[in-house]
PDB file of N, CA and C in Angstrom:
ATOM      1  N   UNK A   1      21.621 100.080 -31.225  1.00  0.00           N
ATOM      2  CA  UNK A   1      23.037  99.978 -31.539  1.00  0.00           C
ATOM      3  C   UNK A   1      23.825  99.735 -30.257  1.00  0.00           C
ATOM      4  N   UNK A   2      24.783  98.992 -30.012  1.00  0.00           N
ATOM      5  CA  UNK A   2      25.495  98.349 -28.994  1.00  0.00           C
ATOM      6  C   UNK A   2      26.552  99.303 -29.123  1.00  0.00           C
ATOM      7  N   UNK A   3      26.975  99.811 -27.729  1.00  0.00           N
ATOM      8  CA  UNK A   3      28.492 100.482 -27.727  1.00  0.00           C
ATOM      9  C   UNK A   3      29.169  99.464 -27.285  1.00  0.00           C
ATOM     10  N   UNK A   4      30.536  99.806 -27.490  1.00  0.00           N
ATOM     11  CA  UNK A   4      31.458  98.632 -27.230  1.00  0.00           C
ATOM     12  C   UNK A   4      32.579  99.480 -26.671  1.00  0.00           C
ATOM     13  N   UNK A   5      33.813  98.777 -25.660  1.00  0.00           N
ATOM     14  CA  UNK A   5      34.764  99.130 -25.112  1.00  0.00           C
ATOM     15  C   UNK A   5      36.003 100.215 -25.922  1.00  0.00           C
ATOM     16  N   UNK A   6      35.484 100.052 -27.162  1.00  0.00           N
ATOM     17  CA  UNK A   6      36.361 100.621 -28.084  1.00  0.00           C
ATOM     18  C   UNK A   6      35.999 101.962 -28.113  1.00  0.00           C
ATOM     19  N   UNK A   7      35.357 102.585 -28.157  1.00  0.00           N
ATOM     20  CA  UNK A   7      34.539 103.844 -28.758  1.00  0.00           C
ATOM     21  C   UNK A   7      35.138 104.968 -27.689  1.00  0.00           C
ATOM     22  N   UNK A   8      35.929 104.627 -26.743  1.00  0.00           N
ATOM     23  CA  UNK A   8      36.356 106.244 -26.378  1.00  0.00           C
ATOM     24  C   UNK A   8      35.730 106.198 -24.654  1.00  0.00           C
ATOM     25  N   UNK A   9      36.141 107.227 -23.621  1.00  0.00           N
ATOM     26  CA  UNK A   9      36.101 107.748 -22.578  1.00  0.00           C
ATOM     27  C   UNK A   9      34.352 108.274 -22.159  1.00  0.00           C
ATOM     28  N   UNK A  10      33.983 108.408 -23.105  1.00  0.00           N
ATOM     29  CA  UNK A  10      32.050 108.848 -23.169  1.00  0.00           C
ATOM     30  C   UNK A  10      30.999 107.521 -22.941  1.00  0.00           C
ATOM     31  N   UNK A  11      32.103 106.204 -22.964  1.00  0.00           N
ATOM     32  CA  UNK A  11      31.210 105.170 -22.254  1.00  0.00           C
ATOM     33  C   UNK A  11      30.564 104.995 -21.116  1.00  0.00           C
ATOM     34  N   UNK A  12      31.456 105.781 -20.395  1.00  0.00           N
ATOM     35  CA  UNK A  12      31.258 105.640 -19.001  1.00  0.00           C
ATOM     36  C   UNK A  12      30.091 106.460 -18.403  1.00  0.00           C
ATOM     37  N   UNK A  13      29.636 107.426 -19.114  1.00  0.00           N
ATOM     38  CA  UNK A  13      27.933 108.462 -19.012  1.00  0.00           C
ATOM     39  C   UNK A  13      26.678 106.980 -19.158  1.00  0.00           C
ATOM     40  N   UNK A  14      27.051 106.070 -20.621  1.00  0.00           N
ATOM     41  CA  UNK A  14      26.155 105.246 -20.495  1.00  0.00           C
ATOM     42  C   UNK A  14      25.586 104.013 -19.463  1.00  0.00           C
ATOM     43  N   UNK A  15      26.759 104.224 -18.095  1.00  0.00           N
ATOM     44  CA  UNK A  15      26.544 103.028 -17.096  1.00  0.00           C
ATOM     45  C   UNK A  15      25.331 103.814 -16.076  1.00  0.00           C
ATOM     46  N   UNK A  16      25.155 102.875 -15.158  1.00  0.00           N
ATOM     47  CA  UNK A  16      23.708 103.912 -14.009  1.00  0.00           C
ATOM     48  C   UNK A  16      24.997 103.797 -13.161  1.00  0.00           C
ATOM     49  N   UNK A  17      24.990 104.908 -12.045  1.00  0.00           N
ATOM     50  CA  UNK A  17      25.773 105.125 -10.820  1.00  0.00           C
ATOM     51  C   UNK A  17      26.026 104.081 -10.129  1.00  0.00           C
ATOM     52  N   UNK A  18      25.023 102.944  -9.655  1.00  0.00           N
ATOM     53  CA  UNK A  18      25.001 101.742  -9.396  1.00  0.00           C
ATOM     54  C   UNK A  18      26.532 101.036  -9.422  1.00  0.00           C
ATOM     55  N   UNK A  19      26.863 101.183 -10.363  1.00  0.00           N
ATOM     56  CA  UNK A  19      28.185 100.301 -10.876  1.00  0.00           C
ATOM     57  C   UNK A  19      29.294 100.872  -9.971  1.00  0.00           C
ATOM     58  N   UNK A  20      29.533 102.121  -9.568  1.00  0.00           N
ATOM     59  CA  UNK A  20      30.473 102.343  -8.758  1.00  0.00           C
ATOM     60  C   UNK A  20      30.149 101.910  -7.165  1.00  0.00           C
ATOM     61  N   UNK A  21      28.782 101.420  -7.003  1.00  0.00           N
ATOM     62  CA  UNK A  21      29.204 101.189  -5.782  1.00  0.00           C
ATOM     63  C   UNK A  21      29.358  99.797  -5.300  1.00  0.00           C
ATOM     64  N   UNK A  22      28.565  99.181  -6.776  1.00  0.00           N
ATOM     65  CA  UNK A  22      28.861  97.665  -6.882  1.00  0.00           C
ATOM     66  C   UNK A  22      30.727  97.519  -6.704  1.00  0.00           C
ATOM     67  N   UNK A  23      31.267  97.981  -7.301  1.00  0.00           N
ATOM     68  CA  UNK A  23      32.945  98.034  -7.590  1.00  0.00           C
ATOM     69  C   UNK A  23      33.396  98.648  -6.066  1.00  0.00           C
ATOM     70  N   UNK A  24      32.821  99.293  -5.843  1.00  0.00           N
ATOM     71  CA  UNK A  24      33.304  99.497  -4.654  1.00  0.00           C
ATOM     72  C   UNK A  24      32.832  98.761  -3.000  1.00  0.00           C
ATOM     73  N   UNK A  25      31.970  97.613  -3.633  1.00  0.00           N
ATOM     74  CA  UNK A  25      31.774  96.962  -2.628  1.00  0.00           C
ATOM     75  C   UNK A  25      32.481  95.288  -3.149  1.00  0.00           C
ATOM     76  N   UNK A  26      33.379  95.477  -4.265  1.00  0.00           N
ATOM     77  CA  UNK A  26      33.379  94.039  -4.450  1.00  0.00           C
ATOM     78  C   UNK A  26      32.732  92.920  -5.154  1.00  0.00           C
ATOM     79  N   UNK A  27      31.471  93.681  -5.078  1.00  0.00           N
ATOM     80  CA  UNK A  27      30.157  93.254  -6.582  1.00  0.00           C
ATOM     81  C   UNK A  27      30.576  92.955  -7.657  1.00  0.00           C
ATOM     82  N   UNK A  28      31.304  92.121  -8.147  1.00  0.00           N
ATOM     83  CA  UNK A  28      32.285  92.018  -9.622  1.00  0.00           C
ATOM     84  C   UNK A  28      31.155  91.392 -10.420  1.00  0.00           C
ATOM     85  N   UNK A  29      30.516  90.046 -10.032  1.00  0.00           N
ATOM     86  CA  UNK A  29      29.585  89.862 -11.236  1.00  0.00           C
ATOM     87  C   UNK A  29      28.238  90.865 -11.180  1.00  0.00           C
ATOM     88  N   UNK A  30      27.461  91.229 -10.142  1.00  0.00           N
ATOM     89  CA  UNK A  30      26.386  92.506 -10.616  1.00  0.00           C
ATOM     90  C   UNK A  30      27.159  93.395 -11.450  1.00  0.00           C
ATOM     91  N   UNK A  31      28.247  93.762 -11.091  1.00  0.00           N
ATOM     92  CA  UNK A  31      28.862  95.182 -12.166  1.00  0.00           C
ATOM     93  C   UNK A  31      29.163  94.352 -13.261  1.00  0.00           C
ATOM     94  N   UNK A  32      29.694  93.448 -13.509  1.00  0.00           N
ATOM     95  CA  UNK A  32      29.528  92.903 -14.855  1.00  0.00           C
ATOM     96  C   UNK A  32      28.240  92.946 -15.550  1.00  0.00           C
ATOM     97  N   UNK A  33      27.248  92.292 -14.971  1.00  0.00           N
ATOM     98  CA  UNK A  33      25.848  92.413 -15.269  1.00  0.00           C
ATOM     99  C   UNK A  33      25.516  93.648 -15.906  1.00  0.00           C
ATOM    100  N   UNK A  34      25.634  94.642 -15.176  1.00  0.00           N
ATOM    101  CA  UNK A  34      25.005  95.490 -15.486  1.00  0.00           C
ATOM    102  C   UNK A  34      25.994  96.403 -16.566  1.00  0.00           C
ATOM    103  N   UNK A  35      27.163  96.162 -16.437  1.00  0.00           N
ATOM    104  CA  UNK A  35      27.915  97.300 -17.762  1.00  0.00           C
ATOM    105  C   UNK A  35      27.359  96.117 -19.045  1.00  0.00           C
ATOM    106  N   UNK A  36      26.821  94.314 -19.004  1.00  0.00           N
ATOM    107  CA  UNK A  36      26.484  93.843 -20.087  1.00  0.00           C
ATOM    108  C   UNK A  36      25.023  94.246 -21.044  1.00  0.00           C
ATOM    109  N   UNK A  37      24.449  94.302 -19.545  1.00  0.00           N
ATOM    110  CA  UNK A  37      23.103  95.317 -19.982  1.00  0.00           C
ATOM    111  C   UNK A  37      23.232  96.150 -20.361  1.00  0.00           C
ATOM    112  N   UNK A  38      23.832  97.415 -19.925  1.00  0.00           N
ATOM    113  CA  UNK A  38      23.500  98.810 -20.039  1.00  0.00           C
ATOM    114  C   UNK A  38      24.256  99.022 -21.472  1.00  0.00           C
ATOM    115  N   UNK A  39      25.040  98.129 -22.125  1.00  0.00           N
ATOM    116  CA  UNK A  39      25.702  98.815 -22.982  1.00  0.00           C
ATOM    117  C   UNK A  39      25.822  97.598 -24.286  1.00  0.00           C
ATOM    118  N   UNK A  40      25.424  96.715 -24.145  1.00  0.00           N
ATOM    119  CA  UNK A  40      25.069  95.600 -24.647  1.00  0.00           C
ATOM    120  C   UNK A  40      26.356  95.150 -25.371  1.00  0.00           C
ATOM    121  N   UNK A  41      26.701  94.779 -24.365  1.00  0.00           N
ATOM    122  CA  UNK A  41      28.597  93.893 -24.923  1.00  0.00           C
ATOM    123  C   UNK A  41      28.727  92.758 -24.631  1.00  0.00           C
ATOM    124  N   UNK A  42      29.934  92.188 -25.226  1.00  0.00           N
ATOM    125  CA  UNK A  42      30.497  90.954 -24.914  1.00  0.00           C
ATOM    126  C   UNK A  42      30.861  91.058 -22.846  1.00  0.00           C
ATOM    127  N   UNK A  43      31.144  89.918 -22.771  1.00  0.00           N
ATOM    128  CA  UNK A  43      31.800  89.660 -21.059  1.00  0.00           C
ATOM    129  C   UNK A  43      33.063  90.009 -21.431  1.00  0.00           C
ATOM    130  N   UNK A  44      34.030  89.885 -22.176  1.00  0.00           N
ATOM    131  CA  UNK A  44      35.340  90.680 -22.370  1.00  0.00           C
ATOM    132  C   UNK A  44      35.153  91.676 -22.460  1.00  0.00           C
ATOM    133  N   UNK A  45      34.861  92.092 -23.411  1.00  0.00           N
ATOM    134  CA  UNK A  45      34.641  93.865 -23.573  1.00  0.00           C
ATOM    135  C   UNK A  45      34.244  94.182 -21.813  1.00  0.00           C
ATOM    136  N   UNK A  46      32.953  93.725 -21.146  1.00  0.00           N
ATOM    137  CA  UNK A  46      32.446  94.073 -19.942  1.00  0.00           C
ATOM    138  C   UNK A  46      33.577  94.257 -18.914  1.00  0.00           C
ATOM    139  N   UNK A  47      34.288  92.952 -19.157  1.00  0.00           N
ATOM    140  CA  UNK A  47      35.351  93.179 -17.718  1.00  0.00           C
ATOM    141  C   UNK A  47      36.723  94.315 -18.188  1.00  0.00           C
ATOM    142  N   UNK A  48      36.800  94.613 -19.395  1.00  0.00           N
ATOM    143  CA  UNK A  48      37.900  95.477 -19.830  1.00  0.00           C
ATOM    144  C   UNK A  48      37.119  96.984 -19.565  1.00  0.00           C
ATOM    145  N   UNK A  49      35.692  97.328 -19.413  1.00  0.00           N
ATOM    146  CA  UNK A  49      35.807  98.667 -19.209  1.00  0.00           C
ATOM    147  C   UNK A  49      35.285  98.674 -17.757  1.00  0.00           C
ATOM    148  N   UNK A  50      34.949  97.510 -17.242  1.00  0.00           N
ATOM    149  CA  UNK A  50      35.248  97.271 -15.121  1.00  0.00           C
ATOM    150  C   UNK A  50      36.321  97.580 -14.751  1.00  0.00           C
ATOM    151  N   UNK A  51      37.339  97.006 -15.662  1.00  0.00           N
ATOM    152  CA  UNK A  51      39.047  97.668 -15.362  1.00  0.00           C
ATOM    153  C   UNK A  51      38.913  98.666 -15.100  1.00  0.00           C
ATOM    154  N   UNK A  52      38.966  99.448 -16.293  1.00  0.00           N
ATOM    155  CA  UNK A  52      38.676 100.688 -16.522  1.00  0.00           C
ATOM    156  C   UNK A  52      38.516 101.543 -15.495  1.00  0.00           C
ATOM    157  N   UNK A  53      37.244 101.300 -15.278  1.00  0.00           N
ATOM    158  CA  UNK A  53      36.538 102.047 -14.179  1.00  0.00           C
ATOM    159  C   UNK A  53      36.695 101.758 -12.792  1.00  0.00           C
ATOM    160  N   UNK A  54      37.233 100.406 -12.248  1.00  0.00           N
ATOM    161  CA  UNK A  54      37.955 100.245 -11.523  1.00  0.00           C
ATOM    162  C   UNK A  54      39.291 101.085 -11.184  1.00  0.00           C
ATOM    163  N   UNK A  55      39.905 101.055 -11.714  1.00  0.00           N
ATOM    164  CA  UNK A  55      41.108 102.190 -11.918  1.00  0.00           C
ATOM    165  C   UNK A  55      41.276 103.622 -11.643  1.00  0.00           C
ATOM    166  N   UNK A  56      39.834 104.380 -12.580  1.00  0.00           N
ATOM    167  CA  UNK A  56      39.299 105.559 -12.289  1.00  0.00           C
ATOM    168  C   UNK A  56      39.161 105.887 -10.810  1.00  0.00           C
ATOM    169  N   UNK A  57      38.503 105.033 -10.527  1.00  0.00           N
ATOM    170  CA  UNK A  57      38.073 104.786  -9.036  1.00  0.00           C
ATOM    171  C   UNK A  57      39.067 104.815  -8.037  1.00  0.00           C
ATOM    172  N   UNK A  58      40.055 104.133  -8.353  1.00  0.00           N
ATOM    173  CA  UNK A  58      41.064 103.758  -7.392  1.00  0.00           C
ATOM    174  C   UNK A  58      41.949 105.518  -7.741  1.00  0.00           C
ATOM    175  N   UNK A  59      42.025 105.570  -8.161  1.00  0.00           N
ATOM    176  CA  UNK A  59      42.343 106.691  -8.588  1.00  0.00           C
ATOM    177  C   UNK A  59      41.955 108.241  -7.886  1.00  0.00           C
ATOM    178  N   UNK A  60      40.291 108.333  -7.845  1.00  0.00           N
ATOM    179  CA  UNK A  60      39.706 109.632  -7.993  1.00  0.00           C
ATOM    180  C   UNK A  60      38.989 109.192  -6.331  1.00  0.00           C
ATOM    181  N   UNK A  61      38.916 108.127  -6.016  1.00  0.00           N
ATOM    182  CA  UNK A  61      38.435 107.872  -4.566  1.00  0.00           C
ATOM    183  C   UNK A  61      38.960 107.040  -4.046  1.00  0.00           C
ATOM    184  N   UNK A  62      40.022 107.048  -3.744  1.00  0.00           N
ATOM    185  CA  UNK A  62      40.907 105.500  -2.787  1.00  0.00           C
ATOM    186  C   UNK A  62      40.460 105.146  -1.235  1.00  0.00           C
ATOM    187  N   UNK A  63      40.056 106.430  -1.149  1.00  0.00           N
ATOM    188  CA  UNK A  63      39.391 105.984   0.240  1.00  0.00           C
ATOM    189  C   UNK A  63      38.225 105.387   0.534  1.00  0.00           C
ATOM    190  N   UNK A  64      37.382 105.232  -0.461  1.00  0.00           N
ATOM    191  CA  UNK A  64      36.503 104.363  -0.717  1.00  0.00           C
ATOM    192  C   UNK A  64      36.261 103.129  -0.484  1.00  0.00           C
ATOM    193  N   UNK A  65      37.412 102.522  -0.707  1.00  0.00           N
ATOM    194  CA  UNK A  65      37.399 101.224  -0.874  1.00  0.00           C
ATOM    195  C   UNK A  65      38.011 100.622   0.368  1.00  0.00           C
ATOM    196  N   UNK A  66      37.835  99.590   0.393  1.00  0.00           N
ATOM    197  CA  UNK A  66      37.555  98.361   1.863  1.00  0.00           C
ATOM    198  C   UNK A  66      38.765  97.799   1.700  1.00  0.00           C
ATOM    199  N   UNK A  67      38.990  97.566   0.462  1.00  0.00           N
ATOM    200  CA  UNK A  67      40.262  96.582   0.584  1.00  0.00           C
ATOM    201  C   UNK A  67      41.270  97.020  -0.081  1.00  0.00           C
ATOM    202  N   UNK A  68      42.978  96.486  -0.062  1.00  0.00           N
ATOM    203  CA  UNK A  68      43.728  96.723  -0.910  1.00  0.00           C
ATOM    204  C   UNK A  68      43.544  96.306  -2.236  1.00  0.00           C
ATOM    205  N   UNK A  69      44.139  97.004  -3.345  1.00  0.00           N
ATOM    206  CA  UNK A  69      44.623  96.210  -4.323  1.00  0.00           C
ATOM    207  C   UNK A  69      45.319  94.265  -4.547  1.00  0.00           C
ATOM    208  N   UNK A  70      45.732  94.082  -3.617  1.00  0.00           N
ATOM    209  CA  UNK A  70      46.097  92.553  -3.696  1.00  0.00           C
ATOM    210  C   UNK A  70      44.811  91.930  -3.174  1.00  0.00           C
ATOM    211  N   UNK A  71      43.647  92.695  -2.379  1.00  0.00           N
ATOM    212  CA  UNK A  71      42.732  91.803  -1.839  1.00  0.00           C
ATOM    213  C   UNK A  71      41.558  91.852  -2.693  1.00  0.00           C
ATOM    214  N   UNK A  72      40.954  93.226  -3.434  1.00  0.00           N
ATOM    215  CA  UNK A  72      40.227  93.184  -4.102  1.00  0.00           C
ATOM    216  C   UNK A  72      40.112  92.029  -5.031  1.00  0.00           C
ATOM    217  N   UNK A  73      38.774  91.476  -5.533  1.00  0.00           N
ATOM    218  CA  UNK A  73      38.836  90.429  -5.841  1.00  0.00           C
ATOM    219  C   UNK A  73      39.122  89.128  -5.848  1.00  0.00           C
ATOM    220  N   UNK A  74      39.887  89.010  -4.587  1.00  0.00           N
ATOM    221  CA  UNK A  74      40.460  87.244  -4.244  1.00  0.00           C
ATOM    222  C   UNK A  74      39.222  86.307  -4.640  1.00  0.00           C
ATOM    223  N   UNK A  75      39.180  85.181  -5.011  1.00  0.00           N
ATOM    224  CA  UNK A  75      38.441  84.624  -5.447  1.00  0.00           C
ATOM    225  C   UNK A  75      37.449  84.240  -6.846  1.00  0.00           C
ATOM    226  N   UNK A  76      37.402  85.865  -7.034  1.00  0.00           N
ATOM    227  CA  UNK A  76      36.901  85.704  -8.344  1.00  0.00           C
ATOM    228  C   UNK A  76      37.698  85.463  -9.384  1.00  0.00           C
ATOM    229  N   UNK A  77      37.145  84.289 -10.613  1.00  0.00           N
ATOM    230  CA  UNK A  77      37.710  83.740 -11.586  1.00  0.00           C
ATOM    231  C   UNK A  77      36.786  84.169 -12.816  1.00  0.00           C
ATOM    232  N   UNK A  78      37.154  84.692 -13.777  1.00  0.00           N
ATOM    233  CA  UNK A  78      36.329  84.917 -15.086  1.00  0.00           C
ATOM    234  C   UNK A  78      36.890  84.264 -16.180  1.00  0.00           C
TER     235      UNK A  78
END
């Protein structure tokens, strides 16, 4: 059975740790990859709970991250 972006805040147990550090290095298509694997979704659904967890992130560890908000991601087009 496929979870999908819809189902609630308990998605985020089903990703591997991996994904936060992909996101936190900028890794946008591996972390896509892998929230498509791990949870078997569409690429929309995928990049709406990358938001997601992007956010969390920015949120619960800002110091983490390398770049600002306006720089994260330059380049990438989905």
């Amino acid at each position: 059975m496929a979870i999908h972006a819809g189902q609630g805040h308990g998605i985020m147990e089903h990703l591997p740790e991996s994904l936060d550090r992909d996101i936190l290095e900028q890794r946008i298509t591996p972390a896509l990859m892998t929230i498509r694997e791990a949870l078997d979704c569409t690429l929309h659904e995928a990049i709406d709970i990358f938001a997601q967890r992007y956010e969390e992130l920015r949120r619960d560890r800002p110091d983490d991250f390398t770049l600002g908000r306006e720089d994260y991601g330059q380049g990438f087009y989905s």
